[in-house]
C-alpha atoms as a PDB file:
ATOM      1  CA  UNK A   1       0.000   0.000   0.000  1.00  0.00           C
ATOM      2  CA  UNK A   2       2.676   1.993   1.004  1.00  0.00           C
ATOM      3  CA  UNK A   3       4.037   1.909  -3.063  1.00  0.00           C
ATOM      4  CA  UNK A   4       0.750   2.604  -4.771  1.00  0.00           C
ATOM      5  CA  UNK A   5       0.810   5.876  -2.459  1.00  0.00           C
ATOM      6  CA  UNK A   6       4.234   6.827  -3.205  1.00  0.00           C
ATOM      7  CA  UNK A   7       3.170   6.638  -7.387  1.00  0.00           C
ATOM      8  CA  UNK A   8       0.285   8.285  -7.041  1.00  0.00           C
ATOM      9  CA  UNK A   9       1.381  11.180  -4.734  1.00  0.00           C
ATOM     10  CA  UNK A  10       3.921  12.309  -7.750  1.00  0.00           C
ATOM     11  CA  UNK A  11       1.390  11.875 -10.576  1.00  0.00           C
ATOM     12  CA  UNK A  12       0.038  15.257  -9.997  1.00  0.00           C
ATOM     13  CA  UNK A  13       3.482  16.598 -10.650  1.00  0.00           C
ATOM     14  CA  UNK A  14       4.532  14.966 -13.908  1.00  0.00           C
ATOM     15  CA  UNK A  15       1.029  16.148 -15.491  1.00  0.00           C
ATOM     16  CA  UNK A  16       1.935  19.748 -14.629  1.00  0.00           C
ATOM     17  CA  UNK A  17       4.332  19.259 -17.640  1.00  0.00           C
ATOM     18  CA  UNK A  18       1.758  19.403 -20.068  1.00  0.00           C
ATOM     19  CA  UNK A  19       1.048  22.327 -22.043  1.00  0.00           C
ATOM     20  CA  UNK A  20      -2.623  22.640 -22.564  1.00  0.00           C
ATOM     21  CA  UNK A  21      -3.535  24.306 -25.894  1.00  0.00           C
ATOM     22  CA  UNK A  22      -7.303  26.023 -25.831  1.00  0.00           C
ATOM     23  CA  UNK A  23      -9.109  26.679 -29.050  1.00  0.00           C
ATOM     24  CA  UNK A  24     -11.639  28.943 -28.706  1.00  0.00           C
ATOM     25  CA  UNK A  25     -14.288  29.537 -31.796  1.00  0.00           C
ATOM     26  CA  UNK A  26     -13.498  32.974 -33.830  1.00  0.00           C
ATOM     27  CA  UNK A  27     -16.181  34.693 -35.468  1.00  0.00           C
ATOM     28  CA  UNK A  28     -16.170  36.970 -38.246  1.00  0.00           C
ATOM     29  CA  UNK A  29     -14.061  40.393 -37.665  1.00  0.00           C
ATOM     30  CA  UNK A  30     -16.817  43.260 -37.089  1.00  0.00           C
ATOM     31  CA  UNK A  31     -16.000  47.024 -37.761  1.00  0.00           C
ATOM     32  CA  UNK A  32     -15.831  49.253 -34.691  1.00  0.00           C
ATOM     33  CA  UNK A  33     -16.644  53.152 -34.881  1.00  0.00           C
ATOM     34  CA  UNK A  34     -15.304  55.285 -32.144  1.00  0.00           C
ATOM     35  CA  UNK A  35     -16.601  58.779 -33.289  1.00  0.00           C
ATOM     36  CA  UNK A  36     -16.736  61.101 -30.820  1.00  0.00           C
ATOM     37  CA  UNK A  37     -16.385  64.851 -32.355  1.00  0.00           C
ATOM     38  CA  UNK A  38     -15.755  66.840 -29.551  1.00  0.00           C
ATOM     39  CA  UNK A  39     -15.167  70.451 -29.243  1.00  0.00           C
ATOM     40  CA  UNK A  40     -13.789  72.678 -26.795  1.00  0.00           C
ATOM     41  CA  UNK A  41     -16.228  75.238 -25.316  1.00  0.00           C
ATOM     42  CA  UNK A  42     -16.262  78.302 -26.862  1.00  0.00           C
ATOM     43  CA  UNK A  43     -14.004  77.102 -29.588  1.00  0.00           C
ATOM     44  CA  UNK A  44     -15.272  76.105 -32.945  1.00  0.00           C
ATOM     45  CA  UNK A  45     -11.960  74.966 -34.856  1.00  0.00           C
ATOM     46  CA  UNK A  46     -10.944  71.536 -33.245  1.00  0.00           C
ATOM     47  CA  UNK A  47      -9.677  69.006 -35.328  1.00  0.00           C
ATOM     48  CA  UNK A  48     -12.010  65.671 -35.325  1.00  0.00           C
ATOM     49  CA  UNK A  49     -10.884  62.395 -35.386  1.00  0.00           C
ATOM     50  CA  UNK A  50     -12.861  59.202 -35.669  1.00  0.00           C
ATOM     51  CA  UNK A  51     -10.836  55.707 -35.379  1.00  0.00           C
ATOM     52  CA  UNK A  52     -11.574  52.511 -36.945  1.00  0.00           C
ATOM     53  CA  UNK A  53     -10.748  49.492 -36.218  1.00  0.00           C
ATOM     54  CA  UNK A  54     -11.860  45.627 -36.412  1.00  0.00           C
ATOM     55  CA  UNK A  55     -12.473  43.056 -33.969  1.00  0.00           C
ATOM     56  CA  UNK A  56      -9.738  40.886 -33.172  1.00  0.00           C
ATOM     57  CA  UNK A  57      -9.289  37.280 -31.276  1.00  0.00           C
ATOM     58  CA  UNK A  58      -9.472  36.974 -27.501  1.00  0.00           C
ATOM     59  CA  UNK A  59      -5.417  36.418 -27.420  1.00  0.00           C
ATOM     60  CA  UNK A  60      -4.528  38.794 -29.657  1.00  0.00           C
ATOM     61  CA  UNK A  61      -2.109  41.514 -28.501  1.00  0.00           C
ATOM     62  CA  UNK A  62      -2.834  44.201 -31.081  1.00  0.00           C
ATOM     63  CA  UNK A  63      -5.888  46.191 -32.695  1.00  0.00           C
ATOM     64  CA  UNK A  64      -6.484  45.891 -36.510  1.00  0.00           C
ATOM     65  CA  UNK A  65      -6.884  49.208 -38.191  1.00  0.00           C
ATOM     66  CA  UNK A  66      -9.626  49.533 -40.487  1.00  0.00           C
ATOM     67  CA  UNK A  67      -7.724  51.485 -43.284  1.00  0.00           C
ATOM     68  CA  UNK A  68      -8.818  52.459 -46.602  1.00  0.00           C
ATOM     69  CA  UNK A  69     -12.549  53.579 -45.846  1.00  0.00           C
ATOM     70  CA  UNK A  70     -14.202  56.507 -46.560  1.00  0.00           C
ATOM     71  CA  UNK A  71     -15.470  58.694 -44.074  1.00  0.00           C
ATOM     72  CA  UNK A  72     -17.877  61.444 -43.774  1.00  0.00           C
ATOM     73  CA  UNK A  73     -20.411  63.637 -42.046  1.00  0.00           C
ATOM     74  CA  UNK A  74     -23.154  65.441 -42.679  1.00  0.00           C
ATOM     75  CA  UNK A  75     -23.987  68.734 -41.407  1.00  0.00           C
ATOM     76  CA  UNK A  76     -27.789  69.628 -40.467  1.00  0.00           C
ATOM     77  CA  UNK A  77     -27.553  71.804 -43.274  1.00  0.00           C
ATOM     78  CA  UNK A  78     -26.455  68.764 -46.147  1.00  0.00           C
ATOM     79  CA  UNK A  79     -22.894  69.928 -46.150  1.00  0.00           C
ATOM     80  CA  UNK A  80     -20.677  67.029 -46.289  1.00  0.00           C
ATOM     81  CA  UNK A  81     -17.274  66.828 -44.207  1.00  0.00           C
ATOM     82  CA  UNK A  82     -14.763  64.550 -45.363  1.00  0.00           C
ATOM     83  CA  UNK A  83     -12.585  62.813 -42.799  1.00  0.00           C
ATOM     84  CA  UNK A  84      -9.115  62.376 -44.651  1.00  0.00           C
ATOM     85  CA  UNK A  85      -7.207  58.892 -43.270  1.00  0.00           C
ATOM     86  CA  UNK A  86      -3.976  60.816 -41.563  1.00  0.00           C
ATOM     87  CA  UNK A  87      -2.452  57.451 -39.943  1.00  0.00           C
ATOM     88  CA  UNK A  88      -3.491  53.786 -40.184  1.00  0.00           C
ATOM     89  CA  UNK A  89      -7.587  53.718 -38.985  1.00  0.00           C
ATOM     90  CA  UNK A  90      -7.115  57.469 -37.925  1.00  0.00           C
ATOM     91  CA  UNK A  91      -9.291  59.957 -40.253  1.00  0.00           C
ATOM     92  CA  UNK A  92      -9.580  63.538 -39.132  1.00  0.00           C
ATOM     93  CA  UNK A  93     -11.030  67.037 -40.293  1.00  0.00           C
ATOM     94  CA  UNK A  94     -10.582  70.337 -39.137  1.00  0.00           C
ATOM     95  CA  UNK A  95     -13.461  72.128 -40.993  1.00  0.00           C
ATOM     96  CA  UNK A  96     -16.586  70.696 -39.278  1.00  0.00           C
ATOM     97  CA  UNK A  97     -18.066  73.131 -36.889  1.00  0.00           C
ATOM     98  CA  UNK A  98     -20.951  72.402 -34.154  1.00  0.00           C
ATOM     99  CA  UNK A  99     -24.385  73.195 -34.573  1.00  0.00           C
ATOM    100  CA  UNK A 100     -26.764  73.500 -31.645  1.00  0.00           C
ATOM    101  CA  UNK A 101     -29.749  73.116 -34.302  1.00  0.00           C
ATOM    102  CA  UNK A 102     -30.328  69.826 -36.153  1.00  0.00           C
ATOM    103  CA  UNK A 103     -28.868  66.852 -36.805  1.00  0.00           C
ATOM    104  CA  UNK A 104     -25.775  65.288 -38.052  1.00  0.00           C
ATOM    105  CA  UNK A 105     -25.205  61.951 -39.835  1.00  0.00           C
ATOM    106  CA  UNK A 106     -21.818  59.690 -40.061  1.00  0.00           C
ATOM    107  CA  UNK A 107     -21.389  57.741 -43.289  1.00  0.00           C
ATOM    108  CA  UNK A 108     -18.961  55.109 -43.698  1.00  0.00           C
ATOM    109  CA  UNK A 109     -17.717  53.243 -46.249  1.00  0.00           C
ATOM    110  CA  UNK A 110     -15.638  50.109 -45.693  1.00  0.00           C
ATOM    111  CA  UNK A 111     -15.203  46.428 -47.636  1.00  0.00           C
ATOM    112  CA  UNK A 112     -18.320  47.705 -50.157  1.00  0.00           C
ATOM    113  CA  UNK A 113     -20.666  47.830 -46.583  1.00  0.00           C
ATOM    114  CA  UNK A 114     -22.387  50.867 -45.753  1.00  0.00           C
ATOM    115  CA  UNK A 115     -22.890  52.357 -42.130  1.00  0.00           C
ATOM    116  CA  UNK A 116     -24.958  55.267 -41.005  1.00  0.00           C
ATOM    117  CA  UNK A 117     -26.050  56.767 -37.770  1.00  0.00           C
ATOM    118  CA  UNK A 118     -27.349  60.376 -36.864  1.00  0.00           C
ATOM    119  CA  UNK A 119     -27.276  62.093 -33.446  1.00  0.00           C
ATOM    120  CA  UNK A 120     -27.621  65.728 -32.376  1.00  0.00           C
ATOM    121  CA  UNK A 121     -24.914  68.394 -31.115  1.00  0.00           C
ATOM    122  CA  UNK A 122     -25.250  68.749 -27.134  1.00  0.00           C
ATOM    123  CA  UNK A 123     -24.096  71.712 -24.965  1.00  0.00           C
ATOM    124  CA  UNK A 124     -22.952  72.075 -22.174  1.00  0.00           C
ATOM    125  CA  UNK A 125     -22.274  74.106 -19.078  1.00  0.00           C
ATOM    126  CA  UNK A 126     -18.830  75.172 -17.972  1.00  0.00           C
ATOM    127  CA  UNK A 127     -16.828  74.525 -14.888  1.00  0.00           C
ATOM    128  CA  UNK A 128     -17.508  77.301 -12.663  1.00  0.00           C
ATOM    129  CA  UNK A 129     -14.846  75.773 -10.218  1.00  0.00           C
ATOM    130  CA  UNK A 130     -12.803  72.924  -8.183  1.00  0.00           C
ATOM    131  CA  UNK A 131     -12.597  72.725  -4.795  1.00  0.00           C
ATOM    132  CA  UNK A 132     -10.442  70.677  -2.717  1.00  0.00           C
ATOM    133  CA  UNK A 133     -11.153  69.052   0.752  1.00  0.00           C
ATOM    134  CA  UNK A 134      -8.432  66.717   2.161  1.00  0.00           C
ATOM    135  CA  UNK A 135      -8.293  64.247   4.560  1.00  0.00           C
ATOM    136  CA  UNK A 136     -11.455  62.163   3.423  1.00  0.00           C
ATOM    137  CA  UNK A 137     -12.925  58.917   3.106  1.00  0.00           C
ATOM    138  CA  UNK A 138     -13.167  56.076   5.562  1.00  0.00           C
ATOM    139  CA  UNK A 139      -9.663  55.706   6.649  1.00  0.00           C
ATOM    140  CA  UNK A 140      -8.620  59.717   5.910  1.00  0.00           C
ATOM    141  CA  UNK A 141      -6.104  59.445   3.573  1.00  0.00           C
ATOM    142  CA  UNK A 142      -8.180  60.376   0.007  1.00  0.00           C
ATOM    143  CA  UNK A 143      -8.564  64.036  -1.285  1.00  0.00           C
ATOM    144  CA  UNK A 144     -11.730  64.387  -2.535  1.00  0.00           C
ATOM    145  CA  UNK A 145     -12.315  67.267  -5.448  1.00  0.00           C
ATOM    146  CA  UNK A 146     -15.862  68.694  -6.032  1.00  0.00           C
ATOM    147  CA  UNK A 147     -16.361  69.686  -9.801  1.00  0.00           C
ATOM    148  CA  UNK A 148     -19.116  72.455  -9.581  1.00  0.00           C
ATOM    149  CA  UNK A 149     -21.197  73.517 -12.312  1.00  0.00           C
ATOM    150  CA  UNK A 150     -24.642  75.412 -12.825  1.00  0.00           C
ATOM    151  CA  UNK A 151     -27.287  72.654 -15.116  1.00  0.00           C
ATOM    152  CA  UNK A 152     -29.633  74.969 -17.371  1.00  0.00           C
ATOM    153  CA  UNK A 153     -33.161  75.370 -15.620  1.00  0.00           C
ATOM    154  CA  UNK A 154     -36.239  73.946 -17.316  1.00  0.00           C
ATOM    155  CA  UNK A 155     -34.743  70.710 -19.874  1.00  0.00           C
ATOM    156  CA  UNK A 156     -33.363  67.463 -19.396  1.00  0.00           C
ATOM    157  CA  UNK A 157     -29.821  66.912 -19.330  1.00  0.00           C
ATOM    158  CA  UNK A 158     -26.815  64.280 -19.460  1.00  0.00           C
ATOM    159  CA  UNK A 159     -23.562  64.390 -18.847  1.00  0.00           C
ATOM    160  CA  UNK A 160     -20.065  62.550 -18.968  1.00  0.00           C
ATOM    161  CA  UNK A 161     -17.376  63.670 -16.654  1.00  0.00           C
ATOM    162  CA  UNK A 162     -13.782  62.441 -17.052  1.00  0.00           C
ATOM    163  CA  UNK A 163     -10.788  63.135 -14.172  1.00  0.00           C
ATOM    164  CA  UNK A 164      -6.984  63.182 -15.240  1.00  0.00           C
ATOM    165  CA  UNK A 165      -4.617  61.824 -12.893  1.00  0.00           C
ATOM    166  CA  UNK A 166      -2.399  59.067 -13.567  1.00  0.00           C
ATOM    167  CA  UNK A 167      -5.699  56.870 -14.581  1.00  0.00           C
ATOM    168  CA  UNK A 168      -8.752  57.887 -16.130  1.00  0.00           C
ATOM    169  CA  UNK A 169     -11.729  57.770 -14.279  1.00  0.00           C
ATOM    170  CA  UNK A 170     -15.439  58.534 -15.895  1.00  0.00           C
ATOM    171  CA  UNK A 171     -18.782  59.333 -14.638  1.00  0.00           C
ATOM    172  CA  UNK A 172     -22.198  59.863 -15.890  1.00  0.00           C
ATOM    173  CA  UNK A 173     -25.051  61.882 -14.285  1.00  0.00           C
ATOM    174  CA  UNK A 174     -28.459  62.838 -15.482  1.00  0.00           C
ATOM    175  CA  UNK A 175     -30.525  66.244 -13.889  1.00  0.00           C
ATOM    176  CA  UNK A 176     -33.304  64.343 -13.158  1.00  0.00           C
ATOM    177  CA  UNK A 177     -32.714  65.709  -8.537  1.00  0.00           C
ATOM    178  CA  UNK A 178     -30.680  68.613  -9.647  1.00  0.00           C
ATOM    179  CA  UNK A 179     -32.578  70.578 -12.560  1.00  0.00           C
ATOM    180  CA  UNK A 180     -31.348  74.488 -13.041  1.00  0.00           C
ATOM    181  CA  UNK A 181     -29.320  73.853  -9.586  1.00  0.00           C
ATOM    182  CA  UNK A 182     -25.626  74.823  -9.348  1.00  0.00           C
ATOM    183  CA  UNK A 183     -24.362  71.021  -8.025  1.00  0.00           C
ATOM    184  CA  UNK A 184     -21.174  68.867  -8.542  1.00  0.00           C
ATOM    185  CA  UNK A 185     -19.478  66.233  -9.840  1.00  0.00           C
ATOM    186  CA  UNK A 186     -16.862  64.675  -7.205  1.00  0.00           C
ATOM    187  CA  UNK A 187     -14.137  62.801  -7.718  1.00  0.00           C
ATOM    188  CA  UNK A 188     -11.837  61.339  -4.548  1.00  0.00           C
ATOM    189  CA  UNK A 189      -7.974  60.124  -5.233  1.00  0.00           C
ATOM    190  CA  UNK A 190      -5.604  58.388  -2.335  1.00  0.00           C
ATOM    191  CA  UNK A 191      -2.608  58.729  -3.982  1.00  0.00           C
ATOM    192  CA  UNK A 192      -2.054  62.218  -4.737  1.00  0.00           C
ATOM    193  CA  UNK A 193       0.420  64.881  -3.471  1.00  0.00           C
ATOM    194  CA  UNK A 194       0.806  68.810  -3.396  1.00  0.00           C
ATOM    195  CA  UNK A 195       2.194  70.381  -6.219  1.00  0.00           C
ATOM    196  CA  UNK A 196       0.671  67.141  -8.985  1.00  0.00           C
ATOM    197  CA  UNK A 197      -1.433  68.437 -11.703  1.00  0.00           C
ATOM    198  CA  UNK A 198      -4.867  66.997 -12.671  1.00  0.00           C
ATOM    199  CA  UNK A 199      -7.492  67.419 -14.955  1.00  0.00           C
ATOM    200  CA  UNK A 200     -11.037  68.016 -15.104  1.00  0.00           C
ATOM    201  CA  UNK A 201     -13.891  67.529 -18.177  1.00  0.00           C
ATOM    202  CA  UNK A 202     -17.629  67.788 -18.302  1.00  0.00           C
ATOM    203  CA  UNK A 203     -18.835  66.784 -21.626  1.00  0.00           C
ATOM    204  CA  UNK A 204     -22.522  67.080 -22.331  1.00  0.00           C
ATOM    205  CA  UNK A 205     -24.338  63.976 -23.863  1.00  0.00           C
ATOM    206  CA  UNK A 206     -27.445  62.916 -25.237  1.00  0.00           C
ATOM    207  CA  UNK A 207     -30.067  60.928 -22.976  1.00  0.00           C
ATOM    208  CA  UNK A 208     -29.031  58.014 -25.786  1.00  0.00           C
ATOM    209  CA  UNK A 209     -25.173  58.125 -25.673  1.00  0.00           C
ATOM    210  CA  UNK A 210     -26.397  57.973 -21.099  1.00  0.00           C
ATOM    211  CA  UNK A 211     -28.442  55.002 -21.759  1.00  0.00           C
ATOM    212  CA  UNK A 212     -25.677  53.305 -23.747  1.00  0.00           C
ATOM    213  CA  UNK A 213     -22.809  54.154 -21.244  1.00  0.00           C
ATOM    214  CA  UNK A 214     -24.786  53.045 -18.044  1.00  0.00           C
ATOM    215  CA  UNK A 215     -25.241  49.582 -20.079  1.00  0.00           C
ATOM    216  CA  UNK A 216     -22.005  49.083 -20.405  1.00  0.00           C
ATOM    217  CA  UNK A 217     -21.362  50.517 -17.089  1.00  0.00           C
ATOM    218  CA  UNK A 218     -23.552  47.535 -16.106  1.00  0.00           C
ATOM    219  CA  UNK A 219     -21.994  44.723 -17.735  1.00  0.00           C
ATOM    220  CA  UNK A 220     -18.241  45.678 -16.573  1.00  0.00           C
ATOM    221  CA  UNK A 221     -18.874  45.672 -12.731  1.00  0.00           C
ATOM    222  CA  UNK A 222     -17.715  43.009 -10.444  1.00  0.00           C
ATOM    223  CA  UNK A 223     -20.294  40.759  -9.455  1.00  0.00           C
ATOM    224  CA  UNK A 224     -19.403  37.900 -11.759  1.00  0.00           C
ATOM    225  CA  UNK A 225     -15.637  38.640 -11.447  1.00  0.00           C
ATOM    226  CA  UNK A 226     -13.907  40.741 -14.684  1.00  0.00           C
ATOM    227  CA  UNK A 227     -14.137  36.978 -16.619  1.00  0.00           C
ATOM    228  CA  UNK A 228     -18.187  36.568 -16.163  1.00  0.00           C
ATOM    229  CA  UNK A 229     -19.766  35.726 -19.035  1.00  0.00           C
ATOM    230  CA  UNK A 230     -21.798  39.491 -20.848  1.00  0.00           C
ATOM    231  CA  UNK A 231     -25.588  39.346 -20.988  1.00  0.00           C
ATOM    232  CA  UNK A 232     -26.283  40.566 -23.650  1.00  0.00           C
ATOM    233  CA  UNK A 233     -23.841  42.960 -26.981  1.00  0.00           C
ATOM    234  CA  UNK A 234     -24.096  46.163 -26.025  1.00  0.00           C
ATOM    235  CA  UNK A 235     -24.516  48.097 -29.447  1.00  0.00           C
ATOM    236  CA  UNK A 236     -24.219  51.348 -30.443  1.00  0.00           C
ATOM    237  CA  UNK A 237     -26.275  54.047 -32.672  1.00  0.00           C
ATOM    238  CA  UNK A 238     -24.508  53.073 -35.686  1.00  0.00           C
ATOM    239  CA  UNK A 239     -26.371  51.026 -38.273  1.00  0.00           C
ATOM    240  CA  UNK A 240     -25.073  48.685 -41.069  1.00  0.00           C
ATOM    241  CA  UNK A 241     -27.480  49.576 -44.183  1.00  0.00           C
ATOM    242  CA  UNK A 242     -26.329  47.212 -46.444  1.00  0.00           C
ATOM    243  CA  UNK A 243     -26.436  44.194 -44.565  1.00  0.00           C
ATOM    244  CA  UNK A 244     -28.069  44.932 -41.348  1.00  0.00           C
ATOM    245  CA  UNK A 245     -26.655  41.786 -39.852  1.00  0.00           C
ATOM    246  CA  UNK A 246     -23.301  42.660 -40.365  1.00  0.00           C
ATOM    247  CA  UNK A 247     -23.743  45.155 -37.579  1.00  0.00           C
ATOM    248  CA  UNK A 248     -20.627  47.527 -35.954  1.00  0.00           C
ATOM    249  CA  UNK A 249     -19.399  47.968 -32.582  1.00  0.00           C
ATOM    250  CA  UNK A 250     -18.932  51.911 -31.561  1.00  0.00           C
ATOM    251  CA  UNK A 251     -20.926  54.639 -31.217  1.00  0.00           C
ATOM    252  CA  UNK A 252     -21.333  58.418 -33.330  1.00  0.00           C
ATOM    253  CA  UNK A 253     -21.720  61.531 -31.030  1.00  0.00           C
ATOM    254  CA  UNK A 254     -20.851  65.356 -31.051  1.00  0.00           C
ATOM    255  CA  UNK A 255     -20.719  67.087 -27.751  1.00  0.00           C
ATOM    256  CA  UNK A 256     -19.288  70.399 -26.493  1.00  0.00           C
ATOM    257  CA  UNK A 257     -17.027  70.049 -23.776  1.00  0.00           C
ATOM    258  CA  UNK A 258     -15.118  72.428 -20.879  1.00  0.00           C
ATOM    259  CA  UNK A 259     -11.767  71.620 -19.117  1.00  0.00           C
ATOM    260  CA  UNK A 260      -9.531  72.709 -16.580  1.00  0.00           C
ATOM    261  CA  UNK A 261      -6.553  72.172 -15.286  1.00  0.00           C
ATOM    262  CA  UNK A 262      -6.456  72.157 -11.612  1.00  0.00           C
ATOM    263  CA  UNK A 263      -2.782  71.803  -9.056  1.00  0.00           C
ATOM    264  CA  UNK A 264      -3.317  70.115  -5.533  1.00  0.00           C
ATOM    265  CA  UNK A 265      -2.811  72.138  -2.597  1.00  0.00           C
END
């Protein structure tokens, strides 16, 4: 008896020698649209840029660029933009200007398959002003910054802060407690010092561009662990109109936006 246990205690080991090779099923690369045309409150000259890329398998290190496409937008008044491809997937233009009236439609044009989607320009309010209070949270060590800002009185609105420090954190907010109120946005940061630099944004969104962020918002928490299986594909505003099936990732929006630079005290 004593024998059989001494073989089968070192079984374990000699397996651990293998080298296990998983195959996992690949499915057909999809495009994916990031076109966010954002511009700079107050400012109407920023240059756009809208990336494309394709879907890639699970192990690969790199992102394909979708290159060779064409590219355009379309002004509420017909005028049509053309985004010029500057780098590999990267197209850009710096004639397009915002337009609080109206709406705006993306066309693109890649492997003979035709993709369209149409959202409005949204406004927004500017930072008024950051204030810092140290020595918070439950242990005492985080600074915690309040982002204040005055929402317009009277309509619904949505927006999508961002905070620059040496990761970027996001939040979105809708008016629906705080309409025509001068409120805040806070963001709270353990390891920070005096004298580092960091950076504030309020973007204003559309209720649809909310709804699709607080989706994915959804899906990417922790209560499954970051390998749980997704519900459901969270798609964007962007329609395939030649073969509806062969749908894109991504999502087409145009927002004005306000930033500041802030240094800790």
């Amino acid at each position: 008896m004593k024998k059989l246990f001494f073989i089968f205690l070192f079984l374990p080991l000699l397996s651990c020698e293998e080298v296990v090779e998983v195959e996992l099923e690949q499915s057909a690369p999809r495009l994916v649209i990031e076109a966010s045309l954002l511009w700079t409150k107050e400012e109407e000259n920023d240059t756009q840029y809208i990336r494309l890329t394709t879907t890639a398998p699970y192990f690969e290190e790199e992102v394909p660029p979708a290159e060779g496409a064409l590219v355009s937008v379309f002004g509420p008044d017909g005028r049509e933009y053309s985004f010029e491809e500057s780098d590999p997937g990267i197209y850009i233009n710096d004639e397009i200007s915002p337009s609080a009236e109206g709406v705006f439609e993306l066309l693109v044009i890649y492997n003979d398959q035709e993709y369209r989607a149409t959202e409005e320009f949204v406004q927004t309010p500017g930072i008024e002003e950051v204030v810092q209070l140290n020595d918070r949270g439950f242990s005492g060590d985080e600074t915690e910054f309040r982002l204040f800002y005055t929402d317009p009185a009277g309509e619904e609105n949505f927006y999508l802060f961002r905070f620059f420090h040496d990761d970027l954190v996001l939040q979105i907010y809708d008016d629906e407690f705080t309409d025509g109120n001068r409120t805040f946005a806070f963001f709270s940061e353990e390891d920070i010092e005096p004298g580092d630099k960091v950076g504030f944004e309020i973007q204003g969104i559309s209720q649809r561009f909310y709804e699709y962020l607080f989706i994915l918002r959804s899906q990417s928490g922790t209560a499954g662990g970051p390998f749980q299986t997704q519900p459901t594909i969270v798609r964007g505003n962007i329609v395939n109109t030649t073969n509806p099936e062969n749908y894109a990732f991504g999502y087409f929006r145009l927002s004005e936006t306000d930033f500041l630079t802030y240094t800790v005290e």
